[in-house]
PDB file of N, CA and C in Angstrom:
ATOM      1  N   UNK A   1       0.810  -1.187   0.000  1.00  0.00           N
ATOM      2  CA  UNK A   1       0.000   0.000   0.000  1.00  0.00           C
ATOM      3  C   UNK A   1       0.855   1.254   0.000  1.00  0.00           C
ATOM      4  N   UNK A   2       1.888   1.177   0.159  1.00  0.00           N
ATOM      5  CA  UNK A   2       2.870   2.407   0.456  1.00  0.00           C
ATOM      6  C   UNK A   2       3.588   2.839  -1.096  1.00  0.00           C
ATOM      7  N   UNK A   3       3.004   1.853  -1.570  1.00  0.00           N
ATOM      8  CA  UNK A   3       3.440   2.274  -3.826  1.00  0.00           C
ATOM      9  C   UNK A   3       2.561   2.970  -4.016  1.00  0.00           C
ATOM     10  N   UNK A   4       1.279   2.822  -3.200  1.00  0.00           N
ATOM     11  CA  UNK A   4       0.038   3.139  -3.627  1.00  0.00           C
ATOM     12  C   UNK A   4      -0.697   4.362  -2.851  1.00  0.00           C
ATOM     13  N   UNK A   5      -0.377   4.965  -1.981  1.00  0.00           N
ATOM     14  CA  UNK A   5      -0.980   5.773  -0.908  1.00  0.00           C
ATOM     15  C   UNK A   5       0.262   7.074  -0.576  1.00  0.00           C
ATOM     16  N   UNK A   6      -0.082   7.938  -0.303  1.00  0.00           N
ATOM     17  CA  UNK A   6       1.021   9.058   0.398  1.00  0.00           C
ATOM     18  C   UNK A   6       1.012   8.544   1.783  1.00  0.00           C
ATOM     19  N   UNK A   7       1.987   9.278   2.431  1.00  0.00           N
ATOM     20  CA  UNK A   7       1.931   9.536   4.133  1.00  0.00           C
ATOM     21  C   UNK A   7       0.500   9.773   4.733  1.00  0.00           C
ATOM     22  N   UNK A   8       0.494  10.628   4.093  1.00  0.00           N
ATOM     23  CA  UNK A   8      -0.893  11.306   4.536  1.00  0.00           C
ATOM     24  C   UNK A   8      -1.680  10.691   4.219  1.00  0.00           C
ATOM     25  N   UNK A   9      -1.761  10.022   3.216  1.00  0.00           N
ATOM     26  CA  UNK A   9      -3.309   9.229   2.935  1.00  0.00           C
ATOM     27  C   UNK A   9      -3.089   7.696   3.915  1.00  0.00           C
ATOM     28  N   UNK A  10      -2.021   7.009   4.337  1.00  0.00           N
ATOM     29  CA  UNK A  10      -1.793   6.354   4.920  1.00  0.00           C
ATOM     30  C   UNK A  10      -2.121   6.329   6.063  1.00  0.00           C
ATOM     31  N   UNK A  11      -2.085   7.749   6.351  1.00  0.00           N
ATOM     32  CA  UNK A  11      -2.405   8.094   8.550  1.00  0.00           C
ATOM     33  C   UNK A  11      -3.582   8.237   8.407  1.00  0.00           C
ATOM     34  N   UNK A  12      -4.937   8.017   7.459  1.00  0.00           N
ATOM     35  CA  UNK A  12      -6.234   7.806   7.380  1.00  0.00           C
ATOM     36  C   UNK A  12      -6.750   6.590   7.059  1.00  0.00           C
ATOM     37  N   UNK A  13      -6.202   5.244   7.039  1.00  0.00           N
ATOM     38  CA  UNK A  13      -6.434   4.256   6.452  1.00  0.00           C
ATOM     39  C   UNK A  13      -7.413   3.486   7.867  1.00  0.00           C
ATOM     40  N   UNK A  14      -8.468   3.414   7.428  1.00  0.00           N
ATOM     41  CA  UNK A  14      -8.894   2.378   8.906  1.00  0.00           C
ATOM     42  C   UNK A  14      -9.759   0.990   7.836  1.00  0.00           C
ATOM     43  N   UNK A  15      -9.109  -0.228   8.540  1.00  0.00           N
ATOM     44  CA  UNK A  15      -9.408  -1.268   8.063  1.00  0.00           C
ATOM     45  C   UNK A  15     -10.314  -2.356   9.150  1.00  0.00           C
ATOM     46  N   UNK A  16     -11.275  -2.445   8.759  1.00  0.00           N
ATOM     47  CA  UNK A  16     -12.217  -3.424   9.525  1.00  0.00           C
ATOM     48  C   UNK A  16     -12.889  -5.090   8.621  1.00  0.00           C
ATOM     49  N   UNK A  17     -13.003  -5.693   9.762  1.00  0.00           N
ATOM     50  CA  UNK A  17     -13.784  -6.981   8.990  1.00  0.00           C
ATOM     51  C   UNK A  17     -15.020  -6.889   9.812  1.00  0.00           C
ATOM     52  N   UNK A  18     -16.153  -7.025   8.716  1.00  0.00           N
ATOM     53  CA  UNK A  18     -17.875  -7.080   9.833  1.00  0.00           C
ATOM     54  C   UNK A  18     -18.671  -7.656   9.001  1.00  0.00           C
ATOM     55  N   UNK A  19     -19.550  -8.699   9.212  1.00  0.00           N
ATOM     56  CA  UNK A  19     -20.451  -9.388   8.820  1.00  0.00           C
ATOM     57  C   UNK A  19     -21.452  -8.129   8.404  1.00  0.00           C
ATOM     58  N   UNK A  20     -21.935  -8.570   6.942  1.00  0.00           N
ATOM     59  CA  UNK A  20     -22.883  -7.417   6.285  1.00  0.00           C
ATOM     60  C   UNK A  20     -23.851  -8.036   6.088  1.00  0.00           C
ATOM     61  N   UNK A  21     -25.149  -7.123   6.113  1.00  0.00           N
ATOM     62  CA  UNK A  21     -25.303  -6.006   6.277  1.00  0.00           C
ATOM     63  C   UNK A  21     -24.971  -5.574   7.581  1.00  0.00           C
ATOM     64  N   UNK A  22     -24.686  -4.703   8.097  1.00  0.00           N
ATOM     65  CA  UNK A  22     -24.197  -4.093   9.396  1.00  0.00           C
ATOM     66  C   UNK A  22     -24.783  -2.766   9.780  1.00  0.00           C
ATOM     67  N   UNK A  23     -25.486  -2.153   8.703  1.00  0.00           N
ATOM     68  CA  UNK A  23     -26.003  -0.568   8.687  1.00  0.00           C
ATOM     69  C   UNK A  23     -25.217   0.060   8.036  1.00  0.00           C
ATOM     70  N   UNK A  24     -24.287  -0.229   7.213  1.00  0.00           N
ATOM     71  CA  UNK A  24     -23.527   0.648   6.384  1.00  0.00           C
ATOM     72  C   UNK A  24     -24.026   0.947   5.188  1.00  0.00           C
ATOM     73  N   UNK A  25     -23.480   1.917   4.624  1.00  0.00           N
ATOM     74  CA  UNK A  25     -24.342   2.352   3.089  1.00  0.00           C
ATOM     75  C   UNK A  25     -24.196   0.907   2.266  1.00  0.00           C
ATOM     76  N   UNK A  26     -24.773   0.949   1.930  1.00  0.00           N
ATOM     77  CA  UNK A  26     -25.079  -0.485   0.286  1.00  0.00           C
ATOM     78  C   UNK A  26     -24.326   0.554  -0.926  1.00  0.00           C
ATOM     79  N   UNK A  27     -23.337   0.051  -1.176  1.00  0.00           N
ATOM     80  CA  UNK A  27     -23.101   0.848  -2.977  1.00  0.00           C
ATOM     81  C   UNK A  27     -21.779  -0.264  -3.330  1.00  0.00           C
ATOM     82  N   UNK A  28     -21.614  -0.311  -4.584  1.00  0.00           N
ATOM     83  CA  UNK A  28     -21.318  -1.140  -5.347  1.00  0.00           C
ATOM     84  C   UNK A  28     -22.016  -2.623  -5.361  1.00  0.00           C
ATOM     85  N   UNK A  29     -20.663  -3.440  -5.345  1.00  0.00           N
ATOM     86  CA  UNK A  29     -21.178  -4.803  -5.619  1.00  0.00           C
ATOM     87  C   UNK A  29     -21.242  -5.176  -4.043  1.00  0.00           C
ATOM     88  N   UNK A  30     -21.825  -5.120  -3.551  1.00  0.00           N
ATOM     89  CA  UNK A  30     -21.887  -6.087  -2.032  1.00  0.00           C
ATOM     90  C   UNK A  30     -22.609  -6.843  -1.816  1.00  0.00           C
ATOM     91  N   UNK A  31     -22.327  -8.079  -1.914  1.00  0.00           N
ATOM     92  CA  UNK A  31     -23.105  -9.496  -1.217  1.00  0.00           C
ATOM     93  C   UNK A  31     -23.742  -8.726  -0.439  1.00  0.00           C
ATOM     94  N   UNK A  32     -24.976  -9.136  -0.373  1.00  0.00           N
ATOM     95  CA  UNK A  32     -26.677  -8.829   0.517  1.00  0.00           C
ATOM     96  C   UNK A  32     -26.362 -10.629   1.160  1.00  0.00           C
ATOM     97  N   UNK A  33     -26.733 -11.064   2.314  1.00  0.00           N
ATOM     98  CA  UNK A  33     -26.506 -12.391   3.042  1.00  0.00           C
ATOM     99  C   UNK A  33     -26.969 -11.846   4.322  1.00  0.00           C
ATOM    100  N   UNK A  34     -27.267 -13.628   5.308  1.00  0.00           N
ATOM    101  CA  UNK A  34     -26.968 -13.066   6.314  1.00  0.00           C
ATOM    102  C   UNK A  34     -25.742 -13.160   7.272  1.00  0.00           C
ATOM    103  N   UNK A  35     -25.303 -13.808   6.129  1.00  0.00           N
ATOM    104  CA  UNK A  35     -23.708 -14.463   7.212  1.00  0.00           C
ATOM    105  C   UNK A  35     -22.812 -13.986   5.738  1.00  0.00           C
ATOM    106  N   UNK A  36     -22.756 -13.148   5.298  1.00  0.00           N
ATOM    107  CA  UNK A  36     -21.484 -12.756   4.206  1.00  0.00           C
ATOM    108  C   UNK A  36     -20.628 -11.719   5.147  1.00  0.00           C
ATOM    109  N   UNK A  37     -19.359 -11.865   5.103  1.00  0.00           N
ATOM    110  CA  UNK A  37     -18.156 -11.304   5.791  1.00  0.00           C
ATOM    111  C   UNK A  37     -17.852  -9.965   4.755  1.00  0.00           C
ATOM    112  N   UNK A  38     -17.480  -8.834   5.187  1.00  0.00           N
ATOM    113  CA  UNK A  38     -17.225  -8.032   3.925  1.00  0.00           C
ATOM    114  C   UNK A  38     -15.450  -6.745   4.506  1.00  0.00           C
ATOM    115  N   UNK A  39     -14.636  -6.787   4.270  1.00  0.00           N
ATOM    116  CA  UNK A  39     -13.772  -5.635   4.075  1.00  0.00           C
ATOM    117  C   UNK A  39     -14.077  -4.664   4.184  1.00  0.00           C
ATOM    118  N   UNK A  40     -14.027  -3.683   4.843  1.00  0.00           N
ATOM    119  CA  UNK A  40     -14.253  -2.049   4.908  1.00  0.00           C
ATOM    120  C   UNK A  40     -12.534  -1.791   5.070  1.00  0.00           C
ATOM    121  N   UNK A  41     -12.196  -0.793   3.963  1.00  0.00           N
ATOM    122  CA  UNK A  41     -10.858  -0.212   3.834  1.00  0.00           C
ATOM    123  C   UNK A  41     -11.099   0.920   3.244  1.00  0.00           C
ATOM    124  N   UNK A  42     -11.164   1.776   4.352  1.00  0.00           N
ATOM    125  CA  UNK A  42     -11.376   3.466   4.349  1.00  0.00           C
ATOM    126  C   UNK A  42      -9.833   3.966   4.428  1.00  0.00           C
ATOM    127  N   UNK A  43     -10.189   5.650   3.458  1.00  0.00           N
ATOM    128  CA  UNK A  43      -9.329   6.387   2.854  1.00  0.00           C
ATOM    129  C   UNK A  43      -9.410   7.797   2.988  1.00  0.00           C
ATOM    130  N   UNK A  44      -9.685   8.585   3.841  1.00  0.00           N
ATOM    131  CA  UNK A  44      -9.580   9.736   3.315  1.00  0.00           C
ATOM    132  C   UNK A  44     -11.421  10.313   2.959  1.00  0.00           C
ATOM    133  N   UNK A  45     -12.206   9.086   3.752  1.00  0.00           N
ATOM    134  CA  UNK A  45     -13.532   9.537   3.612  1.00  0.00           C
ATOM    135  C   UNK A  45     -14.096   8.406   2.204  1.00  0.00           C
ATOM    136  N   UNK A  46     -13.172   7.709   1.562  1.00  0.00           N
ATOM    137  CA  UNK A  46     -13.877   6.987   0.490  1.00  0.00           C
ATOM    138  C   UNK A  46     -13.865   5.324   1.627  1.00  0.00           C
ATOM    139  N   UNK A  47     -14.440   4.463   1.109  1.00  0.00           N
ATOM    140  CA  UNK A  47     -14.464   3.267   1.180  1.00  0.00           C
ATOM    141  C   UNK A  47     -14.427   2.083   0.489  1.00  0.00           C
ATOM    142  N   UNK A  48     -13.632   1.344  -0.146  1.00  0.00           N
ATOM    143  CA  UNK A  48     -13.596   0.455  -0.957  1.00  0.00           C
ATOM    144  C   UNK A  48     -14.550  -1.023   0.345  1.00  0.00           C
ATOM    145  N   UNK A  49     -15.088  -1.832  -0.541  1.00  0.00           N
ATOM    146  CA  UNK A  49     -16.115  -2.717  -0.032  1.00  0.00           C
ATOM    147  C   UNK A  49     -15.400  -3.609  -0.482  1.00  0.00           C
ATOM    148  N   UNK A  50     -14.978  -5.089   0.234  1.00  0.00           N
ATOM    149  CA  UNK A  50     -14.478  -6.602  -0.447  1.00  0.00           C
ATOM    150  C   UNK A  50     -15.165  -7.119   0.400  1.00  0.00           C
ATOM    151  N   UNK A  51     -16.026  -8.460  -0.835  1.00  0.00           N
ATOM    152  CA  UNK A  51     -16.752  -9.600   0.328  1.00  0.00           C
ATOM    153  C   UNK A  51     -15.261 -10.572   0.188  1.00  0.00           C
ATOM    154  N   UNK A  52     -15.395 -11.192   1.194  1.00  0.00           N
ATOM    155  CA  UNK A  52     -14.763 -12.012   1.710  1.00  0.00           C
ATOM    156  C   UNK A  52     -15.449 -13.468   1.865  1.00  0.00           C
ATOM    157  N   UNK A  53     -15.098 -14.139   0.957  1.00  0.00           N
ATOM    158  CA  UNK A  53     -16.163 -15.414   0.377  1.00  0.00           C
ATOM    159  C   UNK A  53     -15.621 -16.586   0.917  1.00  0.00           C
ATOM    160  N   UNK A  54     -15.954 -17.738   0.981  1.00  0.00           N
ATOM    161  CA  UNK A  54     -15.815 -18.892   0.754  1.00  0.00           C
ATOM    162  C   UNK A  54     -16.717 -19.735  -0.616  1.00  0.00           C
ATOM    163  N   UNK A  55     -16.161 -20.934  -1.211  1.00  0.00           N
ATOM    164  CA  UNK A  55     -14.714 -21.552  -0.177  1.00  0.00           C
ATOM    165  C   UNK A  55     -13.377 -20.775  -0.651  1.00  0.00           C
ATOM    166  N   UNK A  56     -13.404 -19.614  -1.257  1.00  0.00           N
ATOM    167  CA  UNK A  56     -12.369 -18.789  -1.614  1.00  0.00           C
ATOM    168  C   UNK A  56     -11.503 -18.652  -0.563  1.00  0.00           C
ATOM    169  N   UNK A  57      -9.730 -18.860  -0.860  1.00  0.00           N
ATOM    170  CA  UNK A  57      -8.930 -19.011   0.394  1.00  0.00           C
ATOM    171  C   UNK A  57      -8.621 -17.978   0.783  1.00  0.00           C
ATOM    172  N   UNK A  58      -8.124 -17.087   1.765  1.00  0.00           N
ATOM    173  CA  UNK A  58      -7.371 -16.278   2.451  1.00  0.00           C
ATOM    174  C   UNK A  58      -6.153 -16.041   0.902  1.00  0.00           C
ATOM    175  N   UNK A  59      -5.801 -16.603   0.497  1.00  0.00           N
ATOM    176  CA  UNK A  59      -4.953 -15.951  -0.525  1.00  0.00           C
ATOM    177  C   UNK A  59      -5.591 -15.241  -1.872  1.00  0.00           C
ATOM    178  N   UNK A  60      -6.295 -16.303  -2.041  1.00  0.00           N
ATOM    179  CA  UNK A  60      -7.230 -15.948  -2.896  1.00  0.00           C
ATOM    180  C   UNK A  60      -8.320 -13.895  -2.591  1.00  0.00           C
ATOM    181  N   UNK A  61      -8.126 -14.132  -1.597  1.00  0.00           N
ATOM    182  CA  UNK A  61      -8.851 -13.024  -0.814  1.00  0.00           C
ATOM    183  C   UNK A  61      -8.035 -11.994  -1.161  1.00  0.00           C
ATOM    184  N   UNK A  62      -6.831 -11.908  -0.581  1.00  0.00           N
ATOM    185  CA  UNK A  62      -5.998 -10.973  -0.811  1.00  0.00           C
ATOM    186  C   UNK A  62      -5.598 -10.562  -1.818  1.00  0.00           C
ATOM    187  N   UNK A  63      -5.656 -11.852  -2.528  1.00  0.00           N
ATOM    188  CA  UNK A  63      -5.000 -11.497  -4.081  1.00  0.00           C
ATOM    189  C   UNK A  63      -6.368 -10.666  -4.811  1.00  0.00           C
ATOM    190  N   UNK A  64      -7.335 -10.432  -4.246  1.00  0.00           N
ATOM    191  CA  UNK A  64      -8.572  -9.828  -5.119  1.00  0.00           C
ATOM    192  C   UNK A  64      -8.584  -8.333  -4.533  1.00  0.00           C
ATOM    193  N   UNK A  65      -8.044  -8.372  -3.084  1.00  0.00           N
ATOM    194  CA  UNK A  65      -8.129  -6.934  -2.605  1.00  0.00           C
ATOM    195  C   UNK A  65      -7.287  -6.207  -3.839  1.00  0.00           C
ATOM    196  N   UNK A  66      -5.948  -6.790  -3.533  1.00  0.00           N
ATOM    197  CA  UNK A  66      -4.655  -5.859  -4.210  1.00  0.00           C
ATOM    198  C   UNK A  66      -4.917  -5.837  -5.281  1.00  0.00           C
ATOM    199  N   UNK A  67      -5.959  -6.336  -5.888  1.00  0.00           N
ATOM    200  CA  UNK A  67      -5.739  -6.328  -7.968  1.00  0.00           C
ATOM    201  C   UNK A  67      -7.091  -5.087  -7.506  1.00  0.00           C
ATOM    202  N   UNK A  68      -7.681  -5.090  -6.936  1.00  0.00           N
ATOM    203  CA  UNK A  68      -9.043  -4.051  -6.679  1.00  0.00           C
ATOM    204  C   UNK A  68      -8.512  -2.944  -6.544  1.00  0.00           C
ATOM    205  N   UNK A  69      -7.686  -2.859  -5.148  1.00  0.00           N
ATOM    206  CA  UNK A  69      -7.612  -1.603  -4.951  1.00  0.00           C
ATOM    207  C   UNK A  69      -6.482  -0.360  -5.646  1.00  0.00           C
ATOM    208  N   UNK A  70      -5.825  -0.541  -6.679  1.00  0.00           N
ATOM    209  CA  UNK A  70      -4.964   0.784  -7.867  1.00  0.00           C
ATOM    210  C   UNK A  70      -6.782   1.214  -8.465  1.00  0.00           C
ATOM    211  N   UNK A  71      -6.907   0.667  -8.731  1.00  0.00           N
ATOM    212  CA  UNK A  71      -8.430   0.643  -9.532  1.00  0.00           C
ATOM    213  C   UNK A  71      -9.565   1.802  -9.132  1.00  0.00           C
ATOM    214  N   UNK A  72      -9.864   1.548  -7.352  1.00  0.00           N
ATOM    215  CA  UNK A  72      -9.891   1.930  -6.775  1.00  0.00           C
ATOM    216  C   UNK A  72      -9.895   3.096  -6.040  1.00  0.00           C
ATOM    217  N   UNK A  73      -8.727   2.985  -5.516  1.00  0.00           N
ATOM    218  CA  UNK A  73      -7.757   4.597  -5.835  1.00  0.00           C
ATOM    219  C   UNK A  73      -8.130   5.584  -6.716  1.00  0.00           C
ATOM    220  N   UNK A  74      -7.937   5.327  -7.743  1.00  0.00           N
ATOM    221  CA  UNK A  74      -7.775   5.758  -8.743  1.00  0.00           C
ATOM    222  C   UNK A  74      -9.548   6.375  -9.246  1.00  0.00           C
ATOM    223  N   UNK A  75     -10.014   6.018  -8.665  1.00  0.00           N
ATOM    224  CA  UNK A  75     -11.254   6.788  -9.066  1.00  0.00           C
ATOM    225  C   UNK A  75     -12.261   7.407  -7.371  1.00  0.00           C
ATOM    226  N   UNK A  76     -11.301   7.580  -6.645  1.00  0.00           N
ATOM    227  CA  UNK A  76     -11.873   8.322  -5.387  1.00  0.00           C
ATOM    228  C   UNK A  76     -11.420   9.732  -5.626  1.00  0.00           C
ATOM    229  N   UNK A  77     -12.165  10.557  -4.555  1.00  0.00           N
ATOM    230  CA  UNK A  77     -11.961  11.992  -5.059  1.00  0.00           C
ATOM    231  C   UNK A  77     -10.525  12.634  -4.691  1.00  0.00           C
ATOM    232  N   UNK A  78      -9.917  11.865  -3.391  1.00  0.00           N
ATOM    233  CA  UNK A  78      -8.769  11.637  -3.340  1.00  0.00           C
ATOM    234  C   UNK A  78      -7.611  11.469  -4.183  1.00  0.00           C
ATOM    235  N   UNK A  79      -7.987  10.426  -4.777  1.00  0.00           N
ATOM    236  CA  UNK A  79      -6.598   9.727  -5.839  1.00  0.00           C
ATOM    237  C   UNK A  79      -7.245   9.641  -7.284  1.00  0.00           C
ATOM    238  N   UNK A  80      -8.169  10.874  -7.256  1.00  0.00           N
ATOM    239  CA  UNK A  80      -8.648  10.585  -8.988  1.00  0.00           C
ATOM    240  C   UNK A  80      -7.730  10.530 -10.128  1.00  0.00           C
ATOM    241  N   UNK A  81      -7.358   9.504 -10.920  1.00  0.00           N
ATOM    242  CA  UNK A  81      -6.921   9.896 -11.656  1.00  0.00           C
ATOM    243  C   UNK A  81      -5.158   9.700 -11.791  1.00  0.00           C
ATOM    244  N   UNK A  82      -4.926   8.830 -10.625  1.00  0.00           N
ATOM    245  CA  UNK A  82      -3.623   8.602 -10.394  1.00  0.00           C
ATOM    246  C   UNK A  82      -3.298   7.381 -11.141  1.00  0.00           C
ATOM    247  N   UNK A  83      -4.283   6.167 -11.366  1.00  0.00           N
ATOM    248  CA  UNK A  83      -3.755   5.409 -11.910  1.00  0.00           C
ATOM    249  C   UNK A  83      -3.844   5.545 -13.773  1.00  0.00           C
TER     250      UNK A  83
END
């Protein structure tokens, strides 16, 4: 994340795991369930959303965050336009 983020956008990063729905806004693609696990990785006021699936592995997981999030980035009001 540090190829990908400033200092500053770094000292705003808050990362959570919470079973969704939870009361958070609904936007993009988010699994609707009642037992779906989902990523919250806040930025600077944006939020990128990852469900977190099975039987998809823990690598598999990660490897979908990091290909997501340049993408990402790149279209928050923050980092418009960087990638």
């Amino acid at each position: 994340m540090r190829d990908l983020l400033t200092s500053e956008e770094l000292g705003t990063v808050n990362v959570s795991i919470r079973e969704f729905p939870d009361g958070s806004p609904q936007t993009g693609d988010i699994p609707i369930g009642k037992y779906d696990w989902t990523l919250f990785f806040e930025v600077h006021g944006g939020t990128l959303f990852e469900p977190l699936v099975e039987p998809i592995t823990d690598e598999e997981n990660t490897s979908g965050f990091y290909k997501d999030l340049p993408d990402w980035i790149s279209e928050t009001n923050f980092g418009w336009g960087q990638l």
